[in-house]
PDB file of N, CA and C in Angstrom:
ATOM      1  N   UNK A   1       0.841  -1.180   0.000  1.00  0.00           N
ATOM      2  CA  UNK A   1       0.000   0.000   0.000  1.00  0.00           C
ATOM      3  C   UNK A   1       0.890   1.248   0.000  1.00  0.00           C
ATOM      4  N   UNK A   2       0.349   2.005  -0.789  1.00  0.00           N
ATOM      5  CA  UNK A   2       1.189   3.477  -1.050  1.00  0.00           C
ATOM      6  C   UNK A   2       1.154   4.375   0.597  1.00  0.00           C
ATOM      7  N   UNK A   3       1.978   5.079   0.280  1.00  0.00           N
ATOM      8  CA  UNK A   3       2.188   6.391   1.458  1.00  0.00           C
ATOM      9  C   UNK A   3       1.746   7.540   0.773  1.00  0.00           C
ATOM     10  N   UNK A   4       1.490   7.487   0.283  1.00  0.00           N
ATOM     11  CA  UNK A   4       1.229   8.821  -0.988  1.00  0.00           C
ATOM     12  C   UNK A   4       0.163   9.846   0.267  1.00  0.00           C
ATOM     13  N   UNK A   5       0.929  11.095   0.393  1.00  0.00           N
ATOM     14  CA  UNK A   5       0.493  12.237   1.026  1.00  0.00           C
ATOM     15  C   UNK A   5      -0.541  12.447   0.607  1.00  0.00           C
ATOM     16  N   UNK A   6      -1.754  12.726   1.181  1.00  0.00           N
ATOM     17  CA  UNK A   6      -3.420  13.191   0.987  1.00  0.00           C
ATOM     18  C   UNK A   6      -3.384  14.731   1.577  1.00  0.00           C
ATOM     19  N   UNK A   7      -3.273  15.973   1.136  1.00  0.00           N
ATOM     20  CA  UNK A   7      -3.471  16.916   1.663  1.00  0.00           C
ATOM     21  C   UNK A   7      -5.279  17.200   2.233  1.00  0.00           C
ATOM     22  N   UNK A   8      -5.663  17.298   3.187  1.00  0.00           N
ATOM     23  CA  UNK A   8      -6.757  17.721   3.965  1.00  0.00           C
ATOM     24  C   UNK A   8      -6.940  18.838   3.916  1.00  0.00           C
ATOM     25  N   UNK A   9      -7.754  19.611   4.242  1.00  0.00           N
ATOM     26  CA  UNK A   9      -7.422  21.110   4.904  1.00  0.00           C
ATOM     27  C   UNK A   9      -9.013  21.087   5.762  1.00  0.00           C
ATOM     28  N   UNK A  10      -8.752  20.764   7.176  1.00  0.00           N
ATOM     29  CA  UNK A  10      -9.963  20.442   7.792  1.00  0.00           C
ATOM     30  C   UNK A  10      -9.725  21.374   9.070  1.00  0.00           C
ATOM     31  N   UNK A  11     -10.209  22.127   9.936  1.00  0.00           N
ATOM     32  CA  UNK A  11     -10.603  22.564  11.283  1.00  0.00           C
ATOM     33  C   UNK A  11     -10.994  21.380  12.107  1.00  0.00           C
ATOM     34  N   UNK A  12     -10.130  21.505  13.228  1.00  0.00           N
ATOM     35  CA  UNK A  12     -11.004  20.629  14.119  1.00  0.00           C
ATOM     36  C   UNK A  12     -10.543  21.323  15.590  1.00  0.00           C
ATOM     37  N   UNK A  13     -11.377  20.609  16.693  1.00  0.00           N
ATOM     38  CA  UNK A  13     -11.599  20.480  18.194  1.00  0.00           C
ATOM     39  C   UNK A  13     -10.461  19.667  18.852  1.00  0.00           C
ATOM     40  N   UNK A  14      -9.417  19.892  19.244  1.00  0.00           N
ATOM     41  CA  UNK A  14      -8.543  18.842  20.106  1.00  0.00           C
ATOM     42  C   UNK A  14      -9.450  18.358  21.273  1.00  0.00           C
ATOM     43  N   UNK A  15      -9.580  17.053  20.674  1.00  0.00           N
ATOM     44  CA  UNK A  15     -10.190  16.042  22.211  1.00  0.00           C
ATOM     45  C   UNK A  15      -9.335  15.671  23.241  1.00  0.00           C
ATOM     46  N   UNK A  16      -8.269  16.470  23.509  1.00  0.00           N
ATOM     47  CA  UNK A  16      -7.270  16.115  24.620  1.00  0.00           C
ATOM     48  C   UNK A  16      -7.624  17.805  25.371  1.00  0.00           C
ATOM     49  N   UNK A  17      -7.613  18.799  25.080  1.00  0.00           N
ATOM     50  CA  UNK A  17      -7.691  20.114  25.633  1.00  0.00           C
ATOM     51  C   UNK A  17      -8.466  20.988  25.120  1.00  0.00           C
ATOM     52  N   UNK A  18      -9.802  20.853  24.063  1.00  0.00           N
ATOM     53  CA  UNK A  18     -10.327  21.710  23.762  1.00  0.00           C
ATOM     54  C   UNK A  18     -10.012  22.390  22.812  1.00  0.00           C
ATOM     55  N   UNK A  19      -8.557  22.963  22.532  1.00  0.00           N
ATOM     56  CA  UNK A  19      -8.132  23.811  21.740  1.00  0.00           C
ATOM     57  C   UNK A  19      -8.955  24.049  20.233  1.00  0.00           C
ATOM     58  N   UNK A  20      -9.409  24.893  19.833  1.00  0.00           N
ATOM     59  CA  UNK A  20     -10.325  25.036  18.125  1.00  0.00           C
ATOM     60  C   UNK A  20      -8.451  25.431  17.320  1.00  0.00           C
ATOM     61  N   UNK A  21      -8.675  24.224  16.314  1.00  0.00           N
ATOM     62  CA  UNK A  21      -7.657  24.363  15.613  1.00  0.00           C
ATOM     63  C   UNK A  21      -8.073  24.894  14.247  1.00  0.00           C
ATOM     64  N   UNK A  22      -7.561  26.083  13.377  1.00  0.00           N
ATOM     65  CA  UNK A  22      -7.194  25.772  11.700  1.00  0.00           C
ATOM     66  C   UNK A  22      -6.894  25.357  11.222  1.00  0.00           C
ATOM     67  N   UNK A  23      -7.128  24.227  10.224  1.00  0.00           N
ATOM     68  CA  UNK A  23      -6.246  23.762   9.891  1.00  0.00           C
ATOM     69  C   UNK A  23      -5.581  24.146   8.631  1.00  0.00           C
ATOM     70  N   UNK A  24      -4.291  23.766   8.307  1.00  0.00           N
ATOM     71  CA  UNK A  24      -3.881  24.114   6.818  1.00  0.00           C
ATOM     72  C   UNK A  24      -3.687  22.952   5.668  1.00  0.00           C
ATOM     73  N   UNK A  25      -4.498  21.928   5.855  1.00  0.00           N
ATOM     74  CA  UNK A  25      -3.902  20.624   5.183  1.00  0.00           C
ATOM     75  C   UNK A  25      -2.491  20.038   5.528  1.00  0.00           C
ATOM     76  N   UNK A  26      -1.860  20.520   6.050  1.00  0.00           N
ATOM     77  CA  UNK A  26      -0.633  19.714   6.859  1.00  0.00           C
ATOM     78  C   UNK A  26      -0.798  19.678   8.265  1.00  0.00           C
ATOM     79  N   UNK A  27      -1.572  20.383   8.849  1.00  0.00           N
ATOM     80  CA  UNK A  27      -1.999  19.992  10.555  1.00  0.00           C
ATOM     81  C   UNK A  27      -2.581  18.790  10.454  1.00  0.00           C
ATOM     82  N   UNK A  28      -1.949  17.900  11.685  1.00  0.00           N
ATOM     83  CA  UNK A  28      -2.152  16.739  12.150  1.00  0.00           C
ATOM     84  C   UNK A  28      -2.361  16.475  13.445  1.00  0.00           C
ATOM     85  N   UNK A  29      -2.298  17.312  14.634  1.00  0.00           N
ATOM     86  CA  UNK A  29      -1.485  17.550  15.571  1.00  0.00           C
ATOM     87  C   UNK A  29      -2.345  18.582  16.213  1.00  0.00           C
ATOM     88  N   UNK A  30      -2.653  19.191  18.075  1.00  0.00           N
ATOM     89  CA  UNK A  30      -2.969  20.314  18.122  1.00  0.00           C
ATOM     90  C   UNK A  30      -1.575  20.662  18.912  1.00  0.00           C
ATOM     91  N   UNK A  31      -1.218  22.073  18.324  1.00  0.00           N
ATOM     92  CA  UNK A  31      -0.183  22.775  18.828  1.00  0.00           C
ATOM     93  C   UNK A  31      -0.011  22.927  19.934  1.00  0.00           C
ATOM     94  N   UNK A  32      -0.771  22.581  20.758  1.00  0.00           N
ATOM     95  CA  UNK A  32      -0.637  22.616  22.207  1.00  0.00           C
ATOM     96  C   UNK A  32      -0.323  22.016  23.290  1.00  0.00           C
ATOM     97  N   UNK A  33      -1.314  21.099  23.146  1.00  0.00           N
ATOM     98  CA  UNK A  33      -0.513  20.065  23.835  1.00  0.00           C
ATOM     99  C   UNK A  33      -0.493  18.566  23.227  1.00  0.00           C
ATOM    100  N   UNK A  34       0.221  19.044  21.528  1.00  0.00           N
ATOM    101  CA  UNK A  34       0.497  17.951  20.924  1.00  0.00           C
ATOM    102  C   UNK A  34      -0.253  16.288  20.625  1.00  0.00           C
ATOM    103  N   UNK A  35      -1.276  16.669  21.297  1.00  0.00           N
ATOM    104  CA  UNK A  35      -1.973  14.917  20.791  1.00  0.00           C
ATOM    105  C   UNK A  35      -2.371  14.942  19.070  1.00  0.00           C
ATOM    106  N   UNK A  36      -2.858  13.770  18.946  1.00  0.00           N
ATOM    107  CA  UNK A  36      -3.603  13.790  17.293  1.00  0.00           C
ATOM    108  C   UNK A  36      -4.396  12.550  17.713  1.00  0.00           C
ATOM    109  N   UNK A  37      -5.237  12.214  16.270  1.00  0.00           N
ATOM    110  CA  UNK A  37      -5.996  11.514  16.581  1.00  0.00           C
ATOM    111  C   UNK A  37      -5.716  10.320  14.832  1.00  0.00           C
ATOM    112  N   UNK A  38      -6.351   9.447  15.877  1.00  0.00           N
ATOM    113  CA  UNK A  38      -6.040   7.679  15.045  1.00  0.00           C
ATOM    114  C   UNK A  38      -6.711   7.963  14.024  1.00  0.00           C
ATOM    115  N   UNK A  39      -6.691   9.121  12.333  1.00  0.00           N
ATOM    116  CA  UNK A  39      -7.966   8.703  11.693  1.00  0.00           C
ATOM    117  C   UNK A  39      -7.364   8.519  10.264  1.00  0.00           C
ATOM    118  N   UNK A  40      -5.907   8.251   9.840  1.00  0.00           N
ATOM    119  CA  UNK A  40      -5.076   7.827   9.012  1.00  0.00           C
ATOM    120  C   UNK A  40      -4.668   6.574   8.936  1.00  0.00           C
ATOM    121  N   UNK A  41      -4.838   5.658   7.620  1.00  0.00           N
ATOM    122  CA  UNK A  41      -3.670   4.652   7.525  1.00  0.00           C
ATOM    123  C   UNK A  41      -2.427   5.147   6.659  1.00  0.00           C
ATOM    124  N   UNK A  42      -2.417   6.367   5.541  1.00  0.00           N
ATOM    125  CA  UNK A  42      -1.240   6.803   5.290  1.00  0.00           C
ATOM    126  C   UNK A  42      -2.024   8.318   5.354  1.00  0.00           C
ATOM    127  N   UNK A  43      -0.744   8.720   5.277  1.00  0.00           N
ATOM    128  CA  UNK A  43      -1.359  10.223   5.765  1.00  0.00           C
ATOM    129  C   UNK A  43      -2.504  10.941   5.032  1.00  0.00           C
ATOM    130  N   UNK A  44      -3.154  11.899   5.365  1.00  0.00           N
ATOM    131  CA  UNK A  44      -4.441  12.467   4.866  1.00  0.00           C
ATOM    132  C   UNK A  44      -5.389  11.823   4.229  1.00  0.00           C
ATOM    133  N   UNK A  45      -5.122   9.979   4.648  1.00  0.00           N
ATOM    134  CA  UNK A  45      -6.355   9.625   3.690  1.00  0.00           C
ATOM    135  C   UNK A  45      -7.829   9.689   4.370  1.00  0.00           C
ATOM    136  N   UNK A  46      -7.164   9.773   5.878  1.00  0.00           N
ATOM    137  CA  UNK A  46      -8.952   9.436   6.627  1.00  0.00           C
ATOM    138  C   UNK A  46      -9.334   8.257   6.493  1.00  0.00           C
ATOM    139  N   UNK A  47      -9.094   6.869   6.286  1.00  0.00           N
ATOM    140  CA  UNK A  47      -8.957   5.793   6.422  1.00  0.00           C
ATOM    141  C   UNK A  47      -8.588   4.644   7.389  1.00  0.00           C
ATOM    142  N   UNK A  48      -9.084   5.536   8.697  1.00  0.00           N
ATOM    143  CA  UNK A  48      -8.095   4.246   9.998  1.00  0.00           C
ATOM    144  C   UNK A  48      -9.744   3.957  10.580  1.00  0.00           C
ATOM    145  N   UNK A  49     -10.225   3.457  10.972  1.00  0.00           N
ATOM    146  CA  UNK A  49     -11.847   3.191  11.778  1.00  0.00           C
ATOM    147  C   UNK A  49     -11.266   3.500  12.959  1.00  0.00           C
ATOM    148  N   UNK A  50      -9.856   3.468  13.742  1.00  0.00           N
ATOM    149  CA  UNK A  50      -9.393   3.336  15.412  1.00  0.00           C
ATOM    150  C   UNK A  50     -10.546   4.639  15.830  1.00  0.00           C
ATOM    151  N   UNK A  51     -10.079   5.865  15.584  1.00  0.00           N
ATOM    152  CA  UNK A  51     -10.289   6.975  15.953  1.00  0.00           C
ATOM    153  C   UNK A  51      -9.615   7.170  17.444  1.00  0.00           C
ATOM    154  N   UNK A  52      -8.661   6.157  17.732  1.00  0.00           N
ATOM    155  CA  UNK A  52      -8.446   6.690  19.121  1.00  0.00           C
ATOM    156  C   UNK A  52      -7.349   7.997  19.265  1.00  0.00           C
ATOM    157  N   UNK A  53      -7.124   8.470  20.540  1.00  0.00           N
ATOM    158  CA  UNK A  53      -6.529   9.569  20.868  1.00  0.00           C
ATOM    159  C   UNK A  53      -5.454   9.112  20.789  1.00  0.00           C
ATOM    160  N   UNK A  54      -4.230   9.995  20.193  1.00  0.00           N
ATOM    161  CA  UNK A  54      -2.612   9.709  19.896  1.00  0.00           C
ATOM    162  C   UNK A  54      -2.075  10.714  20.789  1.00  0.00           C
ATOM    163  N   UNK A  55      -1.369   9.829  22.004  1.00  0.00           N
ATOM    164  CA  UNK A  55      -0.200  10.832  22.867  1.00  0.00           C
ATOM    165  C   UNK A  55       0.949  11.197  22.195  1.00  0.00           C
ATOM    166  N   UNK A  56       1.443  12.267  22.679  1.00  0.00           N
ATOM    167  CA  UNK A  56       2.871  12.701  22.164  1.00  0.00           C
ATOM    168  C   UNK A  56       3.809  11.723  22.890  1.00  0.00           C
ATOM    169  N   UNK A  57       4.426  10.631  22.236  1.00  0.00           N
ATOM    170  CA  UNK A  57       5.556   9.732  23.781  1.00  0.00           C
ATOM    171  C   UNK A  57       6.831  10.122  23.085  1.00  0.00           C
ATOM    172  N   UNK A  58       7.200  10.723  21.850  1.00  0.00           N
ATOM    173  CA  UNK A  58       8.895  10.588  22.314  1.00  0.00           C
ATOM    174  C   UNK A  58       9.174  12.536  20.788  1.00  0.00           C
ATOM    175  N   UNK A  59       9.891  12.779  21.202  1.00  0.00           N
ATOM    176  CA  UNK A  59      10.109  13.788  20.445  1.00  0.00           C
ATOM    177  C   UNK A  59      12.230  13.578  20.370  1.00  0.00           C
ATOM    178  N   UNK A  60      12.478  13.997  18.934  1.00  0.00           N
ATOM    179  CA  UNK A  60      13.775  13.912  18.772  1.00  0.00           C
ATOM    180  C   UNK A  60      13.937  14.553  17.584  1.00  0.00           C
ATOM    181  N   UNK A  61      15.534  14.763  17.682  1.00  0.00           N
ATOM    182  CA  UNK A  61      16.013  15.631  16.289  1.00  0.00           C
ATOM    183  C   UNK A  61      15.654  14.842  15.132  1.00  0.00           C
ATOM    184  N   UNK A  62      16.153  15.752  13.559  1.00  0.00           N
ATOM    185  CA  UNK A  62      16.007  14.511  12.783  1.00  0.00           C
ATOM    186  C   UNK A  62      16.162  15.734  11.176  1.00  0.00           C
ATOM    187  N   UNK A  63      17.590  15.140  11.281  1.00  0.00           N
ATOM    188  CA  UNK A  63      17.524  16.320   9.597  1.00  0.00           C
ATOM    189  C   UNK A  63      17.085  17.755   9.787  1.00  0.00           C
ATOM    190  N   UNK A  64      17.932  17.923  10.356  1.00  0.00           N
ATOM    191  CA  UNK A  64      17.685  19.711  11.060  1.00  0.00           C
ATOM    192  C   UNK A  64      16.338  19.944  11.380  1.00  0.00           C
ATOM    193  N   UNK A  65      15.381  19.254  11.352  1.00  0.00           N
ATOM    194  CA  UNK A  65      13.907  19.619  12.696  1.00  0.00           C
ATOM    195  C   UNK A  65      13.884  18.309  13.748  1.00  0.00           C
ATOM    196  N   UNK A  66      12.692  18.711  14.144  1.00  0.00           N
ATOM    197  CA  UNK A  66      11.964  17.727  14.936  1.00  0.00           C
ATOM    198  C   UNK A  66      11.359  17.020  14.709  1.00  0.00           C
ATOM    199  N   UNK A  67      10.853  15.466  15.101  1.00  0.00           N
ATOM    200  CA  UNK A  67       9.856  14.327  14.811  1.00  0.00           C
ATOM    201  C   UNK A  67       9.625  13.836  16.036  1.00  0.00           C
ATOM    202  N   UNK A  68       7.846  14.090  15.864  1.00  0.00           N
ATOM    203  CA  UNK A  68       7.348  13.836  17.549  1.00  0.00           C
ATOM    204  C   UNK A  68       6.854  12.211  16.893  1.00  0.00           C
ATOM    205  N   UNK A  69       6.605  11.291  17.877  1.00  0.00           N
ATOM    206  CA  UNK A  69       6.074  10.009  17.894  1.00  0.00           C
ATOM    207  C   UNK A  69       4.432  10.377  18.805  1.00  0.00           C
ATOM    208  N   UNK A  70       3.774   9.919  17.753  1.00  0.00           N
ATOM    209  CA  UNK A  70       2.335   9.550  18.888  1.00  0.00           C
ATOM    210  C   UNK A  70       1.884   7.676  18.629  1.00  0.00           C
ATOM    211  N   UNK A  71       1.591   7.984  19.892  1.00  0.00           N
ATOM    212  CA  UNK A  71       0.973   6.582  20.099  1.00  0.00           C
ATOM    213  C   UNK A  71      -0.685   6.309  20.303  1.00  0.00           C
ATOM    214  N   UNK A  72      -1.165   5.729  19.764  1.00  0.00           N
ATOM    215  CA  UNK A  72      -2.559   5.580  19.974  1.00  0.00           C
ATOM    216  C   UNK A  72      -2.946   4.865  21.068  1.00  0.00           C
ATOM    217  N   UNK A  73      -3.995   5.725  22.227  1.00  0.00           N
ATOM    218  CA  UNK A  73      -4.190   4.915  23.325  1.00  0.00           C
ATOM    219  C   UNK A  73      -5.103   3.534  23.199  1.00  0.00           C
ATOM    220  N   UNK A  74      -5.742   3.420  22.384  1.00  0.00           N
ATOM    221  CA  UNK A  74      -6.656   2.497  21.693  1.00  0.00           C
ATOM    222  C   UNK A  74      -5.807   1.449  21.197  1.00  0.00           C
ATOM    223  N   UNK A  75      -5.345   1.518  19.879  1.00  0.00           N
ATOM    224  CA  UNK A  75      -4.796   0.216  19.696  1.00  0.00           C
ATOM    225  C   UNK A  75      -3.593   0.345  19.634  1.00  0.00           C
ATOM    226  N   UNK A  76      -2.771   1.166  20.034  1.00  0.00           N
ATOM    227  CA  UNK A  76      -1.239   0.666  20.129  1.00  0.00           C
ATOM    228  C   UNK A  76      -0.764   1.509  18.969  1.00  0.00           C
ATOM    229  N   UNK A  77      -1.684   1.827  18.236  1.00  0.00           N
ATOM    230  CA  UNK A  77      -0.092   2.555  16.683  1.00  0.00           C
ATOM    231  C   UNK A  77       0.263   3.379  16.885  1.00  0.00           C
ATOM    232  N   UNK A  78       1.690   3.474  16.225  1.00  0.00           N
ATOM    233  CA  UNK A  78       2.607   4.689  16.254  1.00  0.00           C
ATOM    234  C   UNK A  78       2.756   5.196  15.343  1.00  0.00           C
ATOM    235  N   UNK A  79       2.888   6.672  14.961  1.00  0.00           N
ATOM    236  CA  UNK A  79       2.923   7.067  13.608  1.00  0.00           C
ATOM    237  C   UNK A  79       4.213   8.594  14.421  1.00  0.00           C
ATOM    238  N   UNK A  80       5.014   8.806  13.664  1.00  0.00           N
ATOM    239  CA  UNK A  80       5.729   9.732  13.671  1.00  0.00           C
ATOM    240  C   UNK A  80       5.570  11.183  12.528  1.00  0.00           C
ATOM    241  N   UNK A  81       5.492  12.232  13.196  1.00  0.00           N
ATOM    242  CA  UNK A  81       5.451  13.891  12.359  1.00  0.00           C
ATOM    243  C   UNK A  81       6.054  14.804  12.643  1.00  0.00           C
ATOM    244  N   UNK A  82       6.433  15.446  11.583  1.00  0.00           N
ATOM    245  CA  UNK A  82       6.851  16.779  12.108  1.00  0.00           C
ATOM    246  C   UNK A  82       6.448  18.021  12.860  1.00  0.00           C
ATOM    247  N   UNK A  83       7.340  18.494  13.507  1.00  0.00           N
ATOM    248  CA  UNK A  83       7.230  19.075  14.359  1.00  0.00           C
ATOM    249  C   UNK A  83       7.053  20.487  13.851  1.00  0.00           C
ATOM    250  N   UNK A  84       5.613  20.933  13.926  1.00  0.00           N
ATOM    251  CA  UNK A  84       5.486  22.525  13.043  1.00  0.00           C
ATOM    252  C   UNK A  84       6.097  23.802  14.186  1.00  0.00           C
ATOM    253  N   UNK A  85       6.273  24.829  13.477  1.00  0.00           N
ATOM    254  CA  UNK A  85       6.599  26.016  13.792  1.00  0.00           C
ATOM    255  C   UNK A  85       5.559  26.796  15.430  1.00  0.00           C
ATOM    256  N   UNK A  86       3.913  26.413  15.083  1.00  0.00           N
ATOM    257  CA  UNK A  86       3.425  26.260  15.900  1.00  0.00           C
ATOM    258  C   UNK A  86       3.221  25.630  17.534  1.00  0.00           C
ATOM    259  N   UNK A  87       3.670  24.701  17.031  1.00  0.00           N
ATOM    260  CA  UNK A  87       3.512  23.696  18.489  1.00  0.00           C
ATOM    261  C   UNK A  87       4.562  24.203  19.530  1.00  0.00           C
ATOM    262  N   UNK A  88       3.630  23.760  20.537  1.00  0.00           N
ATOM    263  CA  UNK A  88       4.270  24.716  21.918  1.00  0.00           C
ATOM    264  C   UNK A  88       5.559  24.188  22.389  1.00  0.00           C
ATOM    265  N   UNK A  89       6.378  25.075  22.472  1.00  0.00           N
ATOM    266  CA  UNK A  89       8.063  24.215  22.399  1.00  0.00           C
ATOM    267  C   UNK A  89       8.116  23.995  24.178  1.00  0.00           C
ATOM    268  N   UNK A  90       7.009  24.196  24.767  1.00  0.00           N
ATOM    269  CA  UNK A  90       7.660  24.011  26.375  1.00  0.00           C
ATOM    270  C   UNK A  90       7.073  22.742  26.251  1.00  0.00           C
ATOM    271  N   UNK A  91       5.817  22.097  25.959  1.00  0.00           N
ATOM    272  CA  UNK A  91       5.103  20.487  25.789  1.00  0.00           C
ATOM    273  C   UNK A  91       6.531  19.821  24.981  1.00  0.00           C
ATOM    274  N   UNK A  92       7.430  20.433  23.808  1.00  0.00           N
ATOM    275  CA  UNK A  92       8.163  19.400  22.962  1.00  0.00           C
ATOM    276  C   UNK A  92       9.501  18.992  24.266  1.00  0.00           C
ATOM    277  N   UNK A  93       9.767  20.095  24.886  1.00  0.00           N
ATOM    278  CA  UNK A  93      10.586  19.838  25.435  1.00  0.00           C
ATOM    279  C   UNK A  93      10.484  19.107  26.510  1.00  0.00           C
ATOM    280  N   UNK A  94       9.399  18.830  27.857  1.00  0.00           N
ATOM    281  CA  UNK A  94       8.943  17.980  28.396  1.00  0.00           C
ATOM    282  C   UNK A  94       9.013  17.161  27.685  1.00  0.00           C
ATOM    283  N   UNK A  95       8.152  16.797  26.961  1.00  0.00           N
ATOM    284  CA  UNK A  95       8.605  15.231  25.799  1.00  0.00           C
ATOM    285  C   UNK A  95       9.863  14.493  25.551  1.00  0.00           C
ATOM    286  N   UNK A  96      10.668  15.576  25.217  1.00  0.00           N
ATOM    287  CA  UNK A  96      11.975  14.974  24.841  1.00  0.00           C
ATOM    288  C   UNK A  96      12.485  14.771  26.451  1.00  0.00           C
ATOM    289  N   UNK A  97      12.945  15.414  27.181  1.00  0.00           N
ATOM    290  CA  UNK A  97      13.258  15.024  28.598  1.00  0.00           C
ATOM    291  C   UNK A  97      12.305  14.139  29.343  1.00  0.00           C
ATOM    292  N   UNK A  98      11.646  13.534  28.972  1.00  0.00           N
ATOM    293  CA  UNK A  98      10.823  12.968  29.733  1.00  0.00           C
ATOM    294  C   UNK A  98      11.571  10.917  29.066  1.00  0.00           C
ATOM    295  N   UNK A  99      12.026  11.246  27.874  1.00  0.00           N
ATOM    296  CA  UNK A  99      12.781   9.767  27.248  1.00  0.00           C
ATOM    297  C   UNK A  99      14.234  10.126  27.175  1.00  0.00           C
ATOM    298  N   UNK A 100      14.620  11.226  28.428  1.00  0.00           N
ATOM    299  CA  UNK A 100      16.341  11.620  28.289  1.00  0.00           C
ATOM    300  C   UNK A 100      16.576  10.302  29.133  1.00  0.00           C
ATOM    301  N   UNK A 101      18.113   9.606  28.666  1.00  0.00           N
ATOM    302  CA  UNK A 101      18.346   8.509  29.552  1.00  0.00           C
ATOM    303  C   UNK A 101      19.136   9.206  30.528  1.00  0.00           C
TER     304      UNK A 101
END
Protein backbone atom coordinates (compact mmCIF):
# COMPACT_ATOMS: atom_id res chain seq x y z
CA UNK A 1 0.00 0.00 0.00
CA UNK A 2 1.19 3.48 -1.05
CA UNK A 3 2.19 6.39 1.46
CA UNK A 4 1.23 8.82 -0.99
CA UNK A 5 0.49 12.24 1.03
CA UNK A 6 -3.42 13.19 0.99
CA UNK A 7 -3.47 16.92 1.66
CA UNK A 8 -6.76 17.72 3.96
CA UNK A 9 -7.42 21.11 4.90
CA UNK A 10 -9.96 20.44 7.79
CA UNK A 11 -10.60 22.56 11.28
CA UNK A 12 -11.00 20.63 14.12
CA UNK A 13 -11.60 20.48 18.19
CA UNK A 14 -8.54 18.84 20.11
CA UNK A 15 -10.19 16.04 22.21
CA UNK A 16 -7.27 16.12 24.62
CA UNK A 17 -7.69 20.11 25.63
CA UNK A 18 -10.33 21.71 23.76
CA UNK A 19 -8.13 23.81 21.74
CA UNK A 20 -10.33 25.04 18.13
CA UNK A 21 -7.66 24.36 15.61
CA UNK A 22 -7.19 25.77 11.70
CA UNK A 23 -6.25 23.76 9.89
CA UNK A 24 -3.88 24.11 6.82
CA UNK A 25 -3.90 20.62 5.18
CA UNK A 26 -0.63 19.71 6.86
CA UNK A 27 -2.00 19.99 10.55
CA UNK A 28 -2.15 16.74 12.15
CA UNK A 29 -1.49 17.55 15.57
CA UNK A 30 -2.97 20.31 18.12
CA UNK A 31 -0.18 22.77 18.83
CA UNK A 32 -0.64 22.62 22.21
CA UNK A 33 -0.51 20.07 23.84
CA UNK A 34 0.50 17.95 20.92
CA UNK A 35 -1.97 14.92 20.79
CA UNK A 36 -3.60 13.79 17.29
CA UNK A 37 -6.00 11.51 16.58
CA UNK A 38 -6.04 7.68 15.05
CA UNK A 39 -7.97 8.70 11.69
CA UNK A 40 -5.08 7.83 9.01
CA UNK A 41 -3.67 4.65 7.52
CA UNK A 42 -1.24 6.80 5.29
CA UNK A 43 -1.36 10.22 5.77
CA UNK A 44 -4.44 12.47 4.87
CA UNK A 45 -6.36 9.62 3.69
CA UNK A 46 -8.95 9.44 6.63
CA UNK A 47 -8.96 5.79 6.42
CA UNK A 48 -8.09 4.25 10.00
CA UNK A 49 -11.85 3.19 11.78
CA UNK A 50 -9.39 3.34 15.41
CA UNK A 51 -10.29 6.97 15.95
CA UNK A 52 -8.45 6.69 19.12
CA UNK A 53 -6.53 9.57 20.87
CA UNK A 54 -2.61 9.71 19.90
CA UNK A 55 -0.20 10.83 22.87
CA UNK A 56 2.87 12.70 22.16
CA UNK A 57 5.56 9.73 23.78
CA UNK A 58 8.89 10.59 22.31
CA UNK A 59 10.11 13.79 20.45
CA UNK A 60 13.78 13.91 18.77
CA UNK A 61 16.01 15.63 16.29
CA UNK A 62 16.01 14.51 12.78
CA UNK A 63 17.52 16.32 9.60
CA UNK A 64 17.68 19.71 11.06
CA UNK A 65 13.91 19.62 12.70
CA UNK A 66 11.96 17.73 14.94
CA UNK A 67 9.86 14.33 14.81
CA UNK A 68 7.35 13.84 17.55
CA UNK A 69 6.07 10.01 17.89
CA UNK A 70 2.34 9.55 18.89
CA UNK A 71 0.97 6.58 20.10
CA UNK A 72 -2.56 5.58 19.97
CA UNK A 73 -4.19 4.91 23.32
CA UNK A 74 -6.66 2.50 21.69
CA UNK A 75 -4.80 0.22 19.70
CA UNK A 76 -1.24 0.67 20.13
CA UNK A 77 -0.09 2.56 16.68
CA UNK A 78 2.61 4.69 16.25
CA UNK A 79 2.92 7.07 13.61
CA UNK A 80 5.73 9.73 13.67
CA UNK A 81 5.45 13.89 12.36
CA UNK A 82 6.85 16.78 12.11
CA UNK A 83 7.23 19.08 14.36
CA UNK A 84 5.49 22.52 13.04
CA UNK A 85 6.60 26.02 13.79
CA UNK A 86 3.42 26.26 15.90
CA UNK A 87 3.51 23.70 18.49
CA UNK A 88 4.27 24.72 21.92
CA UNK A 89 8.06 24.22 22.40
CA UNK A 90 7.66 24.01 26.38
CA UNK A 91 5.10 20.49 25.79
CA UNK A 92 8.16 19.40 22.96
CA UNK A 93 10.59 19.84 25.43
CA UNK A 94 8.94 17.98 28.40
CA UNK A 95 8.61 15.23 25.80
CA UNK A 96 11.97 14.97 24.84
CA UNK A 97 13.26 15.02 28.60
CA UNK A 98 10.82 12.97 29.73
CA UNK A 99 12.78 9.77 27.25
CA UNK A 100 16.34 11.62 28.29
CA UNK A 101 18.35 8.51 29.55
Amino acid sequence: MSQQFQRNIENFTCESCGLRIKGNGYTNHCPQCLYSKHVDVNPGDRAADCGGLMEPVMCEAEKGGYVLTHKCGRCGYKRRNKVGESDNKEVLVAIAQSRAV
